[in-house]
Protein backbone atom coordinates (compact mmCIF):
# COMPACT_ATOMS: atom_id res chain seq x y z
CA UNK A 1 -19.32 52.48 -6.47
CA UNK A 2 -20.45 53.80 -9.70
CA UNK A 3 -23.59 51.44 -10.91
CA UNK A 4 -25.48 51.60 -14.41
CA UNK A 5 -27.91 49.57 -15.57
CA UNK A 6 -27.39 49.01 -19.54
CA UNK A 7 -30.89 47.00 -21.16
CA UNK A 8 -29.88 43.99 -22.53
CA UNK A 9 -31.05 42.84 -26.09
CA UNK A 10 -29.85 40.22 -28.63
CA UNK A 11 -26.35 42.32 -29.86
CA UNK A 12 -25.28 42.86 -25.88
CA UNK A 13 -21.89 43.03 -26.19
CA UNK A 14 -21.28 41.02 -23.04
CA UNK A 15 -23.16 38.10 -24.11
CA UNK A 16 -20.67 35.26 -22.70
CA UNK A 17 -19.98 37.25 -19.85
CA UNK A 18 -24.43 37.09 -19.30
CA UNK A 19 -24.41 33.49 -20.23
CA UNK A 20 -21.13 32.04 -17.65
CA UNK A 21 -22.45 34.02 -15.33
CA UNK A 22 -26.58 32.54 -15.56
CA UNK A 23 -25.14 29.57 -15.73
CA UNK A 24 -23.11 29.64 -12.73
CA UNK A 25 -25.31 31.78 -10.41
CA UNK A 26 -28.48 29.06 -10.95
CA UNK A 27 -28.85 25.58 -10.71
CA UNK A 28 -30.32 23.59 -13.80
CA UNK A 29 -34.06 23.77 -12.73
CA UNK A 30 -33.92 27.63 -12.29
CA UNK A 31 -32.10 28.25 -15.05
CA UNK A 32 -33.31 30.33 -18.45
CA UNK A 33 -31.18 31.00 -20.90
CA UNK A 34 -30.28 34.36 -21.63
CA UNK A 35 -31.97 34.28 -25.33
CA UNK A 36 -35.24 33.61 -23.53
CA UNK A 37 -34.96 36.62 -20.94
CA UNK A 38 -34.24 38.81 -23.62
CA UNK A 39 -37.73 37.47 -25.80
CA UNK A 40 -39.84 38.32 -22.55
CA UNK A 41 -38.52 41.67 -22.49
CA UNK A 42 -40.93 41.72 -25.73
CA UNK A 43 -43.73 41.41 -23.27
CA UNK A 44 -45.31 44.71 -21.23
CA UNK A 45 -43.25 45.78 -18.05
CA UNK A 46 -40.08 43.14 -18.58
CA UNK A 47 -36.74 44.42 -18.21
CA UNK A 48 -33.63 43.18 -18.39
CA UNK A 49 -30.51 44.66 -17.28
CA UNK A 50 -26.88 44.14 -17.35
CA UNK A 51 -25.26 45.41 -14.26
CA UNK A 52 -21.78 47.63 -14.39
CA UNK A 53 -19.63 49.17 -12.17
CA UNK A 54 -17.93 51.72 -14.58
CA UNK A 55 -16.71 49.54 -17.14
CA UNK A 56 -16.34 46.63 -15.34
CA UNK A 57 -19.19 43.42 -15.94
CA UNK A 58 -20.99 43.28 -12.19
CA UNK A 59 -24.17 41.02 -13.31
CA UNK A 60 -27.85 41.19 -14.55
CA UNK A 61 -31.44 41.51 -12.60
CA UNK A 62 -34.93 40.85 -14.56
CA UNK A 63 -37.52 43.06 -13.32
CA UNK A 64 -41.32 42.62 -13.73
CA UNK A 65 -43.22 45.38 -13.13
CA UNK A 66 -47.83 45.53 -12.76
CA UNK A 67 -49.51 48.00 -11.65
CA UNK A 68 -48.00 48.33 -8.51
CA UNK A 69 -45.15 46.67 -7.94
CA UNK A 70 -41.77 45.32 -9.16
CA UNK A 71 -40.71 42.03 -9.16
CA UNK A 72 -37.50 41.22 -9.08
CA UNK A 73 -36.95 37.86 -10.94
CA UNK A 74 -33.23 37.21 -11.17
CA UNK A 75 -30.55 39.15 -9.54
CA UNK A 76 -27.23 37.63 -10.53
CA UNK A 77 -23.70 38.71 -9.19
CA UNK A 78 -20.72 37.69 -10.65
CA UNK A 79 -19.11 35.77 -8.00
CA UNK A 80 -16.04 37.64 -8.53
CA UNK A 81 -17.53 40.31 -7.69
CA UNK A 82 -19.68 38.67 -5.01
CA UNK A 83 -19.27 40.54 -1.09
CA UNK A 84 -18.32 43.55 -2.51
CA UNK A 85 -22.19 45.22 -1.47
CA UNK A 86 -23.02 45.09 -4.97
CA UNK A 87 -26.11 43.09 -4.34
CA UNK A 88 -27.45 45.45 -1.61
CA UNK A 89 -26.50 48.73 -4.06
CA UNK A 90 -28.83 47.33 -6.22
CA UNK A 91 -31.22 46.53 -4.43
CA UNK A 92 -31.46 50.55 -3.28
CA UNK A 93 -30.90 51.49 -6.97
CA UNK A 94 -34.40 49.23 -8.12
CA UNK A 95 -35.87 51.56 -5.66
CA UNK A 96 -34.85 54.89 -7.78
CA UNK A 97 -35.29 52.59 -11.21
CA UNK A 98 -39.02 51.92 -9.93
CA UNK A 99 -40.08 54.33 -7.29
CA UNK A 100 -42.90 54.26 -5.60
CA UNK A 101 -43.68 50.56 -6.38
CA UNK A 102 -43.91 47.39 -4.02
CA UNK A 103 -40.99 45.81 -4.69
CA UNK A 104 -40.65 41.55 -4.72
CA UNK A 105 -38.73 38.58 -4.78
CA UNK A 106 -39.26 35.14 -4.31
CA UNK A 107 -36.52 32.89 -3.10
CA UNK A 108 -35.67 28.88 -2.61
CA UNK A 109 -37.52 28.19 0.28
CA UNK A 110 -35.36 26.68 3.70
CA UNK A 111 -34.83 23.45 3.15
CA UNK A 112 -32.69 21.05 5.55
CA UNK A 113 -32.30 18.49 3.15
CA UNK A 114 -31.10 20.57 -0.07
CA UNK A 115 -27.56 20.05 -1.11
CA UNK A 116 -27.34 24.11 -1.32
CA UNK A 117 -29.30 24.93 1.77
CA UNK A 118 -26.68 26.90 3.53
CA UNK A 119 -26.52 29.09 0.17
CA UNK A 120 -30.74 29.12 0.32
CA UNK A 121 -30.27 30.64 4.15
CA UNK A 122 -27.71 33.24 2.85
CA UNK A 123 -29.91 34.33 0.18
CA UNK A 124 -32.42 34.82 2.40
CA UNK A 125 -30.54 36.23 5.19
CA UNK A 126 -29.28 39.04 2.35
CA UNK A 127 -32.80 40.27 1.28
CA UNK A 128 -33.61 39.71 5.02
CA UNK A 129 -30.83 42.62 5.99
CA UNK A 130 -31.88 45.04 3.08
CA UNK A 131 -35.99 45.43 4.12
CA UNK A 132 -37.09 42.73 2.75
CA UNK A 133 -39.67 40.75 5.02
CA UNK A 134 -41.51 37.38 4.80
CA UNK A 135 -45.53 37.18 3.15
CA UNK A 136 -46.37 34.31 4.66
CA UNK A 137 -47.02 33.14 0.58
CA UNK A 138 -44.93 30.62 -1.08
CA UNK A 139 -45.11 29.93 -4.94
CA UNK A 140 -44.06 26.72 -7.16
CA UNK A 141 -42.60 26.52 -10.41
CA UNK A 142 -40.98 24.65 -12.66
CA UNK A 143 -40.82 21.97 -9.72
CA UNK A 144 -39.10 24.25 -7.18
CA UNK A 145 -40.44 25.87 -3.99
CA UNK A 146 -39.88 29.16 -3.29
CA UNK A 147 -40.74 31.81 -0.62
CA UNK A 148 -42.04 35.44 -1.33
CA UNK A 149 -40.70 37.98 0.14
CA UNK A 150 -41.43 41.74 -0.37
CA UNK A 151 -39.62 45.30 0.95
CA UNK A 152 -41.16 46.23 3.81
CA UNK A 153 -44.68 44.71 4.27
CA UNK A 154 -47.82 45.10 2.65
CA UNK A 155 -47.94 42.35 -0.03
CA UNK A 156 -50.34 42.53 -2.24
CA UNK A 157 -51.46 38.66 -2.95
CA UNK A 158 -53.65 39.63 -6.38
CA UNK A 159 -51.22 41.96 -7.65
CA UNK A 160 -48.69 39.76 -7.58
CA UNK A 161 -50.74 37.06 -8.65
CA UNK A 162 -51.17 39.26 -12.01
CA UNK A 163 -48.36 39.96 -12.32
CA UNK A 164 -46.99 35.78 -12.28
CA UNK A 165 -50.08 34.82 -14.70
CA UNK A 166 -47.96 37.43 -17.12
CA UNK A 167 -45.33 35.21 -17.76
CA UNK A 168 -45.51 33.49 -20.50
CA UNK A 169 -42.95 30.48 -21.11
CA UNK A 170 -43.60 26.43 -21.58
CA UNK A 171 -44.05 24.59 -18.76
CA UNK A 172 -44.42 27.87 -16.17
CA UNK A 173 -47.73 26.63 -14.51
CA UNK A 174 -47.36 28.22 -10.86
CA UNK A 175 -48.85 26.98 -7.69
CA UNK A 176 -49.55 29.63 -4.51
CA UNK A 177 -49.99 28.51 -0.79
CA UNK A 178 -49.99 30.40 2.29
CA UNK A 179 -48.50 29.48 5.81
């Protein structure tokens, strides 16, 4: 396996590739168009990548990165390429792209009655297997609930919580709870 991460900006050449594939890999209430990832790479410590392995299209990740830590905002795999360990290689690659950072992610949270639950405990089972471990915080956006999870322990609560009130897009008014 021979990943690069290639920035993506408004002449990527892959541009249907990265707009199938955000399409697919998120349901309509997650969803933001590729257009609008690329205008919040205009902001401080955004970046978006497209994801290759040699030549061929793998999938994209947004990072978010404050002070401290990275924040790993979409991670997309092309679900022909899906359970092929391209998700957990990039997971260890963020780690050389961003060293010495906390690194992030927030996922769906559980939920028995979802119609994609079983894909919700997958997800989390993934990030569960490569060091990631549960906060014990949960955030809300855009009317979904999700779960924060970071790579091994120590979560810092007000980093992150700087890092969120960064984003700037309609509608993004986040809630935090803890359990």
């Amino acid at each position: 396996m021979e990943l690069s991460f290639v920035p993506i900006t408004s002449n990527f050449s892959d541009m249907d590739k990265l707009n199938i594939l955000a399409k697919e890999a998120f349901p309509p209430e997650e969803y933001i168009a590729p257009d609008e990832l690329i205008k919040m790479t205009q902001q401080d410590g955004v970046s978006f990548y497209a994801i290759y392995n040699r030549l061929i299209f793998v999938g994209f990740m947004v990072v978010m990165i404050h002070e401290t830590m990275a924040y790993l905002f979409f991670l997309a795999i092309d679900s022909s390429q899906r359970s092929h360990g391209y998700g957990s290689h990039v997971l260890k690659e963020m780690r050389n792209l961003y060293p010495s950072f906390q690194y992030v992610v927030d996922m769906e949270m559980i939920d028995n009655e979802a119609e994609n639950n079983s894909q919700r405990i997958s997800r989390r089972n993934f990030y569960i297997r490569n060091g990631y471990e549960p906060t014990g915080y949960f955030i809300s956006y855009f009317d979904v609930s999700y779960e924060i999870l970071c790579y091994e322990g120590n979560f810092d609560f007000k980093i992150f919580k700087k890092l969120i009130s960064k984003i700037q897009m309609e509608g993004f008014t986040p809630c935090f709870w803890q359990e």
